[in-house]
C-alpha atoms as a PDB file:
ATOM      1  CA  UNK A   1      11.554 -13.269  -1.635  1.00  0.00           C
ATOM      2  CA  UNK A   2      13.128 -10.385  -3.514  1.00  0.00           C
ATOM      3  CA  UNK A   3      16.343  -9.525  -4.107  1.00  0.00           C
ATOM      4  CA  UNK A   4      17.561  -6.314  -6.059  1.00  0.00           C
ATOM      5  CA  UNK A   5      21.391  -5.468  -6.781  1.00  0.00           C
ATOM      6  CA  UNK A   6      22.391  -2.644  -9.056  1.00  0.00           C
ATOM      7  CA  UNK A   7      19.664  -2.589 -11.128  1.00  0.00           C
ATOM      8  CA  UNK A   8      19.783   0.058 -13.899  1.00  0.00           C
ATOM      9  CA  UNK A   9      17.985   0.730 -16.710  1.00  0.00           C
ATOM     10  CA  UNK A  10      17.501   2.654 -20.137  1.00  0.00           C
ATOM     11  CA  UNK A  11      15.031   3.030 -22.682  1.00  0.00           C
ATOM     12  CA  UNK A  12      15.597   1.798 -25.757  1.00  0.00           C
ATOM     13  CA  UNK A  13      16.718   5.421 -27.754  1.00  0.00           C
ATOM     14  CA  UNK A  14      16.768   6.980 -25.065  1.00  0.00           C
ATOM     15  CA  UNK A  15      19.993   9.171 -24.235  1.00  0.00           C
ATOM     16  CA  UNK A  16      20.385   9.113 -20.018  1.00  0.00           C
ATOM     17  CA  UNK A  17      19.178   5.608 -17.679  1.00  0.00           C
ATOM     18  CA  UNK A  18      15.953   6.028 -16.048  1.00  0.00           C
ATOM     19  CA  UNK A  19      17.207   3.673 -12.924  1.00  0.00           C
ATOM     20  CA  UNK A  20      20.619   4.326 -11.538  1.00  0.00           C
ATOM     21  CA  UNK A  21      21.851   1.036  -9.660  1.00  0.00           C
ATOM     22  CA  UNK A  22      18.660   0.613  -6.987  1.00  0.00           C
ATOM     23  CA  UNK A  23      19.380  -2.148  -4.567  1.00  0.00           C
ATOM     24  CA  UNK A  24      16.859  -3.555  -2.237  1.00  0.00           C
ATOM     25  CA  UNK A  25      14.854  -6.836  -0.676  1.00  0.00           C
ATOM     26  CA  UNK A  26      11.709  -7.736  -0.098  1.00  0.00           C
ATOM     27  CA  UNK A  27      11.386 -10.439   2.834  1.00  0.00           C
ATOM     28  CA  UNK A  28       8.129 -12.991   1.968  1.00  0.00           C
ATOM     29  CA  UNK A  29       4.784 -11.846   3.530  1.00  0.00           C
ATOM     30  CA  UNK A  30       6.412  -8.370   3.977  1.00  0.00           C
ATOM     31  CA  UNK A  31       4.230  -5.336   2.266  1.00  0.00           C
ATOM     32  CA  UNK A  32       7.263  -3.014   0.774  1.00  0.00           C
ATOM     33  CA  UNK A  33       6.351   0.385  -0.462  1.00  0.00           C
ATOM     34  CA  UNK A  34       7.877   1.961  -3.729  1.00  0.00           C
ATOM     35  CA  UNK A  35       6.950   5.589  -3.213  1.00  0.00           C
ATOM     36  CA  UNK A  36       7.458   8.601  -5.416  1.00  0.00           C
ATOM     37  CA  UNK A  37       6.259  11.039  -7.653  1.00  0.00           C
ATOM     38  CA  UNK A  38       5.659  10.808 -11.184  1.00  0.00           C
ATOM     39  CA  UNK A  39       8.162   9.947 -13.643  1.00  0.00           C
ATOM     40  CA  UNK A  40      10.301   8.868 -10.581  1.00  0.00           C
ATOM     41  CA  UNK A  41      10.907   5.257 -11.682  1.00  0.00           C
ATOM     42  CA  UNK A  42       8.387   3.016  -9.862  1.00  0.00           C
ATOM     43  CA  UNK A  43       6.350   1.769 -12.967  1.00  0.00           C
ATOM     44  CA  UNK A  44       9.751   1.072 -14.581  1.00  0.00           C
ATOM     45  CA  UNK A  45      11.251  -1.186 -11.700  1.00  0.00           C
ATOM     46  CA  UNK A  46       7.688  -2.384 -11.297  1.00  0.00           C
ATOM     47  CA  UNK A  47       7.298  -3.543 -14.830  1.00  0.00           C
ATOM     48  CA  UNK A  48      11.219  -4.729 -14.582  1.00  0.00           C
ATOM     49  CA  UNK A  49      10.090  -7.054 -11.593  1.00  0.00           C
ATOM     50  CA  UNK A  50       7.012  -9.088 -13.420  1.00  0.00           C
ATOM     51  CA  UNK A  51       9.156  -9.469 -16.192  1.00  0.00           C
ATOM     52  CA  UNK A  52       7.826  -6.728 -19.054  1.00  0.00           C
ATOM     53  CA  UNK A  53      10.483  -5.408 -19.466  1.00  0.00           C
ATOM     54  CA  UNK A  54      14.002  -6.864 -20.322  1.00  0.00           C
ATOM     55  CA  UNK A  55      17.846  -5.850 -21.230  1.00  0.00           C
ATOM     56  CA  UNK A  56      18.121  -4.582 -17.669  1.00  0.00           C
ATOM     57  CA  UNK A  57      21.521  -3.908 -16.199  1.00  0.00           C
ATOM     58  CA  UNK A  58      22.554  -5.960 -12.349  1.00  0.00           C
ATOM     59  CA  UNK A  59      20.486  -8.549 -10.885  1.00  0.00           C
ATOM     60  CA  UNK A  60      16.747  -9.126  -9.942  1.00  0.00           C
ATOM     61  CA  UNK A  61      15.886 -12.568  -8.206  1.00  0.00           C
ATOM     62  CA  UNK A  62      12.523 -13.486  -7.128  1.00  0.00           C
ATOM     63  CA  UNK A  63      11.720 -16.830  -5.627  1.00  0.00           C
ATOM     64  CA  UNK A  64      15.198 -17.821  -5.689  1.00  0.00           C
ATOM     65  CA  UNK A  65      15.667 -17.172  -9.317  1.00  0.00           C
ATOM     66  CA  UNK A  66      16.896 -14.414 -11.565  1.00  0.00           C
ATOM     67  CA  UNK A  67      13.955 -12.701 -13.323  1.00  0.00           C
ATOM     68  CA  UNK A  68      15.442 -13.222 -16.714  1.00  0.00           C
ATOM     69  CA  UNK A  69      15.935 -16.956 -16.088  1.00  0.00           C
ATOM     70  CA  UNK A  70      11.727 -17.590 -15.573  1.00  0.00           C
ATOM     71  CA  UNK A  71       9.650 -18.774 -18.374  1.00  0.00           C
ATOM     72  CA  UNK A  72       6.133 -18.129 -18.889  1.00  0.00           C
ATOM     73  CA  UNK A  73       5.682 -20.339 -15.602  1.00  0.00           C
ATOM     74  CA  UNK A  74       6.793 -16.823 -13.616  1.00  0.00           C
ATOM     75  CA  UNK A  75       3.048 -16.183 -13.955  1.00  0.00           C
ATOM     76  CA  UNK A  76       1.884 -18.714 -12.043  1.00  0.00           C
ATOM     77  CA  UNK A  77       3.689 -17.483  -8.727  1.00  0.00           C
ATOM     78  CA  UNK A  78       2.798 -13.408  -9.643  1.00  0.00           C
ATOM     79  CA  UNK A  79      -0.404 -11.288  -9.238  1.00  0.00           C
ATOM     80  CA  UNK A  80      -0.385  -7.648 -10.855  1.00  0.00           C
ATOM     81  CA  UNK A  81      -3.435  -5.169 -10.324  1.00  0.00           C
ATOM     82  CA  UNK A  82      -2.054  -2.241 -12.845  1.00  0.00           C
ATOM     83  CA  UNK A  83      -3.215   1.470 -11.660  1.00  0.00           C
ATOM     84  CA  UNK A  84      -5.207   1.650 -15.293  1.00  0.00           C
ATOM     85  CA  UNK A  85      -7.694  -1.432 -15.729  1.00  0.00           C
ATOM     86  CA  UNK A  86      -7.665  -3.373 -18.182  1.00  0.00           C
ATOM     87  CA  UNK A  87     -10.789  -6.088 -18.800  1.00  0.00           C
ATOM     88  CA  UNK A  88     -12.395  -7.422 -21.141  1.00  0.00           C
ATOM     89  CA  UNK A  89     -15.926  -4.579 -21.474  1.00  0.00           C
ATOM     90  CA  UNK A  90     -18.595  -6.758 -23.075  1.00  0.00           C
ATOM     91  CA  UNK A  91     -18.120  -9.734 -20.488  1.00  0.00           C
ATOM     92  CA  UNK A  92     -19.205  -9.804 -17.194  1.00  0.00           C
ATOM     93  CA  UNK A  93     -16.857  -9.832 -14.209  1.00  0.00           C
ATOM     94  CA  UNK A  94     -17.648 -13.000 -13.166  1.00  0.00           C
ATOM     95  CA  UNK A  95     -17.219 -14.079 -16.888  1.00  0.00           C
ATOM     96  CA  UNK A  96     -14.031 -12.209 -16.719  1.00  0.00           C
ATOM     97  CA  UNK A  97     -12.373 -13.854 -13.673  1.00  0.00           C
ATOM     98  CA  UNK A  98     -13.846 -17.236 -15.017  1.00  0.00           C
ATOM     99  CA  UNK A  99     -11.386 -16.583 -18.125  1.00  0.00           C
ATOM    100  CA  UNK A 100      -8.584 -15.538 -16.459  1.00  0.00           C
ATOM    101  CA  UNK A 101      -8.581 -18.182 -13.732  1.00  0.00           C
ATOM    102  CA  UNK A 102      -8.564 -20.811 -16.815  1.00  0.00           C
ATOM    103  CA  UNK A 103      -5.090 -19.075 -17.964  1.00  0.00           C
ATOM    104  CA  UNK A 104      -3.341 -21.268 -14.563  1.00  0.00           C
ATOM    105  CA  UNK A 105      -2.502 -24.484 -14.675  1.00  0.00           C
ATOM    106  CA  UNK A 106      -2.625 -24.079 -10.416  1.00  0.00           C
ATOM    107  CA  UNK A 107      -5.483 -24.515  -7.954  1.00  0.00           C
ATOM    108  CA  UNK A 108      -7.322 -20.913  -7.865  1.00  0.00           C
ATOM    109  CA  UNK A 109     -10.098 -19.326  -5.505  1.00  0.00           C
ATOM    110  CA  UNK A 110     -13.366 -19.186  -6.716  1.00  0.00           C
ATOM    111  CA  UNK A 111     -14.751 -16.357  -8.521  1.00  0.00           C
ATOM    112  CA  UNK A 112     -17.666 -15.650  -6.891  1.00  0.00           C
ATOM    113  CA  UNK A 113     -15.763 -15.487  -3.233  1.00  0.00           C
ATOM    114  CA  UNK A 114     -13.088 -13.256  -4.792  1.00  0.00           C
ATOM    115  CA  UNK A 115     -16.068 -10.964  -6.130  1.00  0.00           C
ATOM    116  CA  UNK A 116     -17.721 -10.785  -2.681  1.00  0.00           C
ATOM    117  CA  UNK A 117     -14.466  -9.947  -1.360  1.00  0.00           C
ATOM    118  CA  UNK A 118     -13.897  -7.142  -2.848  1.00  0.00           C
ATOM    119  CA  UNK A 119     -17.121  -6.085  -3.018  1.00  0.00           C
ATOM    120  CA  UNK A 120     -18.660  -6.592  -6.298  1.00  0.00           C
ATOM    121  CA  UNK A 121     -20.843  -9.844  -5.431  1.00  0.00           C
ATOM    122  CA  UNK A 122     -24.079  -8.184  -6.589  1.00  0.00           C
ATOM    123  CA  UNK A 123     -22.712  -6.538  -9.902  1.00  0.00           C
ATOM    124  CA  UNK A 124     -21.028 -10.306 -11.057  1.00  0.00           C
ATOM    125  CA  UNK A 125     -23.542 -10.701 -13.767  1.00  0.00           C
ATOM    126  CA  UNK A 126     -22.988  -6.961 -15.391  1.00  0.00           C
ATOM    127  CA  UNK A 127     -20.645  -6.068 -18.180  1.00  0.00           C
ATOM    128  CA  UNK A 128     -17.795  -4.421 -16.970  1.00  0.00           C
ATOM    129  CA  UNK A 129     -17.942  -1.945 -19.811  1.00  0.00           C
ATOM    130  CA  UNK A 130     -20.943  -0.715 -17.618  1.00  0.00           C
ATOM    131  CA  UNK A 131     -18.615  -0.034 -14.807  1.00  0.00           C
ATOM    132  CA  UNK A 132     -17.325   2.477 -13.226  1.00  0.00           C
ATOM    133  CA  UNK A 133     -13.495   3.076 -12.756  1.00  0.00           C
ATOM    134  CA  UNK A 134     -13.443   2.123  -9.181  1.00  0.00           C
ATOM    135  CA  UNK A 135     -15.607  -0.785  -9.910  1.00  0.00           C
ATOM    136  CA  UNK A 136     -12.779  -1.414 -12.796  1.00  0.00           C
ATOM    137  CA  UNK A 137     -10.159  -0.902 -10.106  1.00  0.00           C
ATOM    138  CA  UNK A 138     -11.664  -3.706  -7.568  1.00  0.00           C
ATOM    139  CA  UNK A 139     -12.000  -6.234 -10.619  1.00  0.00           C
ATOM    140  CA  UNK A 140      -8.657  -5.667 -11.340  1.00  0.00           C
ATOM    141  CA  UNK A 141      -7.597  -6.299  -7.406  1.00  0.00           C
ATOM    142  CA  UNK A 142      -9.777  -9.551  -8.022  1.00  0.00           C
ATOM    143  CA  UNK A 143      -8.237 -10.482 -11.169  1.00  0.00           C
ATOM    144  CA  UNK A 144      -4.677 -10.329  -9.270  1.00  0.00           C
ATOM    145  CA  UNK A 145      -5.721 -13.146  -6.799  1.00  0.00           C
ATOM    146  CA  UNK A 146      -7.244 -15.480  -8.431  1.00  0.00           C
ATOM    147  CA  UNK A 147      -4.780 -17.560  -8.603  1.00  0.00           C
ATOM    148  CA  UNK A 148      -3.475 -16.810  -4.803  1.00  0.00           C
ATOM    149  CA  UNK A 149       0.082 -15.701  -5.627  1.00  0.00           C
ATOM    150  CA  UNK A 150       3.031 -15.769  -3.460  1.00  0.00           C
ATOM    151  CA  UNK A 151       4.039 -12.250  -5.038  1.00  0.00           C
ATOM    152  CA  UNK A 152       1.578  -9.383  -5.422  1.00  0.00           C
ATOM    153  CA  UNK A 153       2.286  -6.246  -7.491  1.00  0.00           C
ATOM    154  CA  UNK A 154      -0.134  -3.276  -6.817  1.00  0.00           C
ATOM    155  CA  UNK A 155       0.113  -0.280  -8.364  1.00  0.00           C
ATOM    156  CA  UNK A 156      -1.500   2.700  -6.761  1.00  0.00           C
ATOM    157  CA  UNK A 157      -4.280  -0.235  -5.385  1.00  0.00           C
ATOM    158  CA  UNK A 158      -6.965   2.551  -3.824  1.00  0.00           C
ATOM    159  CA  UNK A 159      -6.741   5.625  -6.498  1.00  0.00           C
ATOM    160  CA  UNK A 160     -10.056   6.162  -7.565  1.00  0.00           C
ATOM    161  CA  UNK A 161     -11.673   4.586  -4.158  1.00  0.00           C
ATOM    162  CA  UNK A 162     -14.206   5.913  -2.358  1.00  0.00           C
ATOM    163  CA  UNK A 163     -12.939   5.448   1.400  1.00  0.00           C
ATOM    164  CA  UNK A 164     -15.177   2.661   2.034  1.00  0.00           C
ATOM    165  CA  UNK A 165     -14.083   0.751  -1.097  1.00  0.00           C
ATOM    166  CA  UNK A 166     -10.429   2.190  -0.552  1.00  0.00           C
ATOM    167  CA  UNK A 167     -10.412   0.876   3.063  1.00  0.00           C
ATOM    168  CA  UNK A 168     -11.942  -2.550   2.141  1.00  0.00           C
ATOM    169  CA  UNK A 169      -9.034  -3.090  -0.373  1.00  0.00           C
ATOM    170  CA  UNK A 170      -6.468  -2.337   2.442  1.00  0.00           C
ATOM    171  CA  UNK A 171      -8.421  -4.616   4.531  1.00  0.00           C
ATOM    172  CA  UNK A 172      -7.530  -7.214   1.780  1.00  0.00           C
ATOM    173  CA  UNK A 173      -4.186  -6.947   1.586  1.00  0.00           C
ATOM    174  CA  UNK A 174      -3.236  -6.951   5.371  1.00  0.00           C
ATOM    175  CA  UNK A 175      -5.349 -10.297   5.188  1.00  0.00           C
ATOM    176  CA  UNK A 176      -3.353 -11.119   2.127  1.00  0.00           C
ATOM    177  CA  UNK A 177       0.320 -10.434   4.107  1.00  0.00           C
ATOM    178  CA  UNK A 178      -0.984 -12.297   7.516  1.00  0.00           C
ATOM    179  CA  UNK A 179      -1.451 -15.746   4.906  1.00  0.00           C
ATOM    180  CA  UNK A 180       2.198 -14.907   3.666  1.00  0.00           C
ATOM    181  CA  UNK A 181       1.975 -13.065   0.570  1.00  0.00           C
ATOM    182  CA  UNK A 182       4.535 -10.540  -0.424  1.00  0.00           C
ATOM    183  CA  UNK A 183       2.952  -7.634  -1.646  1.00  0.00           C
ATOM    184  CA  UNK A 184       5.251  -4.696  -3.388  1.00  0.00           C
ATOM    185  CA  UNK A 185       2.659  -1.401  -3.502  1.00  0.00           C
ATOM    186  CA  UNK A 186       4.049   1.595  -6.030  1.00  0.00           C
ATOM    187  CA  UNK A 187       2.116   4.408  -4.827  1.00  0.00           C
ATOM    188  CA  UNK A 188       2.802   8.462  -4.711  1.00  0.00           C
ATOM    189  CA  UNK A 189      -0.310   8.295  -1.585  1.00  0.00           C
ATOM    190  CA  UNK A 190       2.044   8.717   1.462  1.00  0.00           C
ATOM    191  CA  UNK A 191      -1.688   7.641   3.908  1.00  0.00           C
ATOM    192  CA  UNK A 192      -1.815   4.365   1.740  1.00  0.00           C
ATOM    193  CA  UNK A 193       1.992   3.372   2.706  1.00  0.00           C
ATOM    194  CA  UNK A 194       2.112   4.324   6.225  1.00  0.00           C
ATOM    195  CA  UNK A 195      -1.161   2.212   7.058  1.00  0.00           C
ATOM    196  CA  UNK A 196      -0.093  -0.944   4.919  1.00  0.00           C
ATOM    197  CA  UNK A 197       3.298  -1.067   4.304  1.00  0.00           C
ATOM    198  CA  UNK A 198       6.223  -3.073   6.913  1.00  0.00           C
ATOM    199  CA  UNK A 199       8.326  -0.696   5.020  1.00  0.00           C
ATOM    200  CA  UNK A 200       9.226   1.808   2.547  1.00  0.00           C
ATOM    201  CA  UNK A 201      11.472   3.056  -0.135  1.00  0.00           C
ATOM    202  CA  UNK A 202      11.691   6.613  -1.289  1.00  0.00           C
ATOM    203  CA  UNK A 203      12.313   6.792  -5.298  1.00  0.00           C
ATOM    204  CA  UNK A 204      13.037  10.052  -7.336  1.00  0.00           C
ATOM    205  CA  UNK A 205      14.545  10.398 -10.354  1.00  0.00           C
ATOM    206  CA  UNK A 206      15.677   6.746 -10.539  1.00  0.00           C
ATOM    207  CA  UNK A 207      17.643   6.778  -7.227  1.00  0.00           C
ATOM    208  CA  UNK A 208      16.311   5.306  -3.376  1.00  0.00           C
ATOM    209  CA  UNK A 209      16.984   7.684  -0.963  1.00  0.00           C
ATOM    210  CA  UNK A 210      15.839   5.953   2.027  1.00  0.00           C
ATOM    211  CA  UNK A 211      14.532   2.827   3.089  1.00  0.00           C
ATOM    212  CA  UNK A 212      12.647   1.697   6.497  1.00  0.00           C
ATOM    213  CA  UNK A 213       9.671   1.317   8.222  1.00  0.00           C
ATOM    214  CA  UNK A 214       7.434   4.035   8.421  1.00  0.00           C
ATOM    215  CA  UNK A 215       7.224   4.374  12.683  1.00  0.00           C
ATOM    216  CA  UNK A 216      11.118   4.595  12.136  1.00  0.00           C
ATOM    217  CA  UNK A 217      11.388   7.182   9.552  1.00  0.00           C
ATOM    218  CA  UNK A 218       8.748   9.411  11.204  1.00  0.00           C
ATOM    219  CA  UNK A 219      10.559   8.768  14.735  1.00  0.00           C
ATOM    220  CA  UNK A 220      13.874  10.018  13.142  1.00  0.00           C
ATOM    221  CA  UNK A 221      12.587  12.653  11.267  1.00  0.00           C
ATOM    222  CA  UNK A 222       9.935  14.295  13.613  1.00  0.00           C
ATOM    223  CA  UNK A 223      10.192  16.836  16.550  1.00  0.00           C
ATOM    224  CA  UNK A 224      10.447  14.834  19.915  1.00  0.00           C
ATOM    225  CA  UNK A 225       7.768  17.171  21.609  1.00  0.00           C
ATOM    226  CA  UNK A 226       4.186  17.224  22.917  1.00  0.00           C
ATOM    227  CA  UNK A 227       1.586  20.013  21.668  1.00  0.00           C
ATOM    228  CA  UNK A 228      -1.208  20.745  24.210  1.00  0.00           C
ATOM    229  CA  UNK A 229      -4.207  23.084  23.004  1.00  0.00           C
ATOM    230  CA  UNK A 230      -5.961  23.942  25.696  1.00  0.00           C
ATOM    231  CA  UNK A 231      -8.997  26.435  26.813  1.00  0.00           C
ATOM    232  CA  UNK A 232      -8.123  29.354  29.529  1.00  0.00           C
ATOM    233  CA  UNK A 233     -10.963  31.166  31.604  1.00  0.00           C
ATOM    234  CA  UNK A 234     -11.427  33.517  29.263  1.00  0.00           C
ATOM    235  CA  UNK A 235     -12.618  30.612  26.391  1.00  0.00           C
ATOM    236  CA  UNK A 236      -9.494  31.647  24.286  1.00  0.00           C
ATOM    237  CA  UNK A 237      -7.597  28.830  22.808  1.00  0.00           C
ATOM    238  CA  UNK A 238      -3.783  28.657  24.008  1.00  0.00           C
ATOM    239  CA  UNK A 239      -1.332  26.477  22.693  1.00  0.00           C
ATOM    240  CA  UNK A 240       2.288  24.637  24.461  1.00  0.00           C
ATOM    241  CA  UNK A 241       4.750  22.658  23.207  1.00  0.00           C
ATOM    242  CA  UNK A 242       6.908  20.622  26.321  1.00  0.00           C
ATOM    243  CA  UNK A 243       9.720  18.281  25.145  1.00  0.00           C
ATOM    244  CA  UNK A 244       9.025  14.596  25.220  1.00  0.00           C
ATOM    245  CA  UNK A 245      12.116  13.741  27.420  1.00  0.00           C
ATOM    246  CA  UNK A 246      11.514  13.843  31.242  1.00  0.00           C
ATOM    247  CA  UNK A 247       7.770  14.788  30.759  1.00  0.00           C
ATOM    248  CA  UNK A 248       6.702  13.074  33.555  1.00  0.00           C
ATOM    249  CA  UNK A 249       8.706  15.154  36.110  1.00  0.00           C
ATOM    250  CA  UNK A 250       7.983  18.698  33.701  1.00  0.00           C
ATOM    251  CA  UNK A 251       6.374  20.996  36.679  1.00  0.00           C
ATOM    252  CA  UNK A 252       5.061  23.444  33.806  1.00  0.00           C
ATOM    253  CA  UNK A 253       3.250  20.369  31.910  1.00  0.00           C
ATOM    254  CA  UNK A 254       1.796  18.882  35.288  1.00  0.00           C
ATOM    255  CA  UNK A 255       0.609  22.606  36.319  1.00  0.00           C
ATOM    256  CA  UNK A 256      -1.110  23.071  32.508  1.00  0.00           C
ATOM    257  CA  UNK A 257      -3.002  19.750  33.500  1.00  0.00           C
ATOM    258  CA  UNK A 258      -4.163  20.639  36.510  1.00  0.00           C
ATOM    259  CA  UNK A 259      -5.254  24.046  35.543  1.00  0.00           C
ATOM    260  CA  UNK A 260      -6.479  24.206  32.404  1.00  0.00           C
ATOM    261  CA  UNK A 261     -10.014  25.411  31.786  1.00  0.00           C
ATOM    262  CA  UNK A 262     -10.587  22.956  29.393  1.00  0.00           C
ATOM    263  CA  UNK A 263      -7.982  20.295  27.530  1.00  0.00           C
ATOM    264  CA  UNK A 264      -9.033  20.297  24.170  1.00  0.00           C
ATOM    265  CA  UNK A 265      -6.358  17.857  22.541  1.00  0.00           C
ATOM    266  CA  UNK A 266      -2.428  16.513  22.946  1.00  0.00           C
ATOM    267  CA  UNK A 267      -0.310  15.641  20.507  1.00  0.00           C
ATOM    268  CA  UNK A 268       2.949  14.277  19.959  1.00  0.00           C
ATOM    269  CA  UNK A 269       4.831  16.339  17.171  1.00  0.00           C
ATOM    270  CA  UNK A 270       5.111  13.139  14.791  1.00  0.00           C
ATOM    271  CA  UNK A 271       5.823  13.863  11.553  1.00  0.00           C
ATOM    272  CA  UNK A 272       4.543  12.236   8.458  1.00  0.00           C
ATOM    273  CA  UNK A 273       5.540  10.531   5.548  1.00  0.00           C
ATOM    274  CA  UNK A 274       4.698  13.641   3.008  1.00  0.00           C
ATOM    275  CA  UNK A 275       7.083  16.051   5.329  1.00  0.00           C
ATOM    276  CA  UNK A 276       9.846  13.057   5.646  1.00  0.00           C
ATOM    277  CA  UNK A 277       9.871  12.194   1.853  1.00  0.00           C
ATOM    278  CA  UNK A 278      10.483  16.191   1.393  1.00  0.00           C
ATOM    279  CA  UNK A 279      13.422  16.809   3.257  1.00  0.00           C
ATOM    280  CA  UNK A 280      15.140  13.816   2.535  1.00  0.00           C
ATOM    281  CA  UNK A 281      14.613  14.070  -1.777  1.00  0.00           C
ATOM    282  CA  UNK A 282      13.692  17.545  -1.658  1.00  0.00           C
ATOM    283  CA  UNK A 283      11.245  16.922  -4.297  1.00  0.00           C
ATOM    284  CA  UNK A 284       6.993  17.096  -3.328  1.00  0.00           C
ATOM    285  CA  UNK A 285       4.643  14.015  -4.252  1.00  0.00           C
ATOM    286  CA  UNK A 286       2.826  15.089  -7.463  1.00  0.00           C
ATOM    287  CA  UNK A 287       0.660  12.869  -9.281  1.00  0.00           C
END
């Protein structure tokens, strides 16, 4: 669906690039993280990709197509939900999504379902300037899908959430990926990207480090070992670690098991996306 060769590119007066030849793909209905920091370059390839901005250096196709080569038609195939909202404040958000659906020449959903969906069915008559910003945030996830695009561009898609909204959103756009839309999420939330993305790409300082799925990376990356906490007969919390391999025939792990106290909990020593995106840029995930 997506298809990304050297792309590089550089403000205009600006002295150094901001992206230094990033290649990647997106396969359609596959959810593909862009994480990083700040300042790392995700907006930029983001707003490269839906076609804001232009003079980029290599090749971008989407749909077949390089980016540069679409006309305003692009829009008709693309949904963007932008991290800062952006609506009109003295409609309503049904009179909102009414306006914006009008923009397509395409069949589109209706309104009202796409409120309910994201959970703003009883607040379609008020005027989004009476909103608050995670109110804003699920408009703006509504706004995106309207139009039920093949390609959907989410940029930080839960910031601002409470987890009930935030979870209700990812609920969305798992439901979104098992219909076949390609969804490309920028986000610097490493909990976001392991529960919705297929995979991932690590960006800092205009440069992918890495690129898989999630299980993979933390497979690779974390300790293959098994941490029991466990109570002893005098009620003080112990802790062991036993290697993963040949576990099943460890006469030190079967002998914990059957004489513990008390198990309290095991756990394998997976590692997560925070500790992996470390060590491989050595740079942390700041906002």
């Amino acid at each position: 669906m997506i298809t990304v060769k050297n792309l590089t590119y550089t403000y205009p007066g600006a002295a150094a690039e901001t992206l230094h030849g990033l290649n990647f793909e997106i396969d359609a209905g596959e959810i593909f993280g862009f994480l990083g920091p700040s300042g790392a370059g995700k907006s930029t390839t983001q707003n490269i990709l839906i076609g804001l901005l232009k003079n980029y250096g290599g090749s971008i196709q989407v749909m077949g197509r390089e980016v540069s080569a679409w006309g305003p038609d692009y829009y008709e195939h693309l949904g963007v939900s932008f991290e800062m909202p952006n609506h009109y404040l003295k409609l309503t958000a049904l009179e909102n999504l009414q306006h914006f659906r009008s923009l397509y020449s395409g069949p589109t959903l209706q309104p009202q379902a796409v409120l309910e969906r994201v959970g703003l069915k009883a607040d379609a008559d008020k005027k989004v300037g009476e909103f608050s910003k995670g109110m804003k945030i699920r408009l703006n996830v509504a706004r995106s899908i309207i139009h039920n695009p093949q390609v959907l561009f989410l940029d930080e898609p839960t910031n601002g959430l409470d987890p009930v909204n935030a979870r209700n959103i990812k609920d969305l756009v798992l439901e979104l990926r098992s219909r076949g839309t390609t969804v490309f999420v920028t986000t610097h939330d490493m909990m976001v990207a392991d529960e919705l993305c297929d995979r991932v790409a690590f960006i800092t300082a205009g440069n992918i480090s890495v690129i898989d799925a999630p299980a993979t990376l933390k497979k690779r990356y974390g300790r293959r070992a098994l941490r029991v906490e466990y109570m002893n007969s005098a009620q003080d919390i112990q802790y062991q670690e036993f290697p993963l391999d040949g576990l099943g025939g460890n006469a030190d792990f079967i002998n914990l098991l059957n004489t513990a106290h008390r198990l309290e909990t095991i756990h394998s020593q997976e590692t997560t996306l925070d500790n992996i995106f470390i060590e491989v840029t050595g740079e942390e995930l700041t906002v």
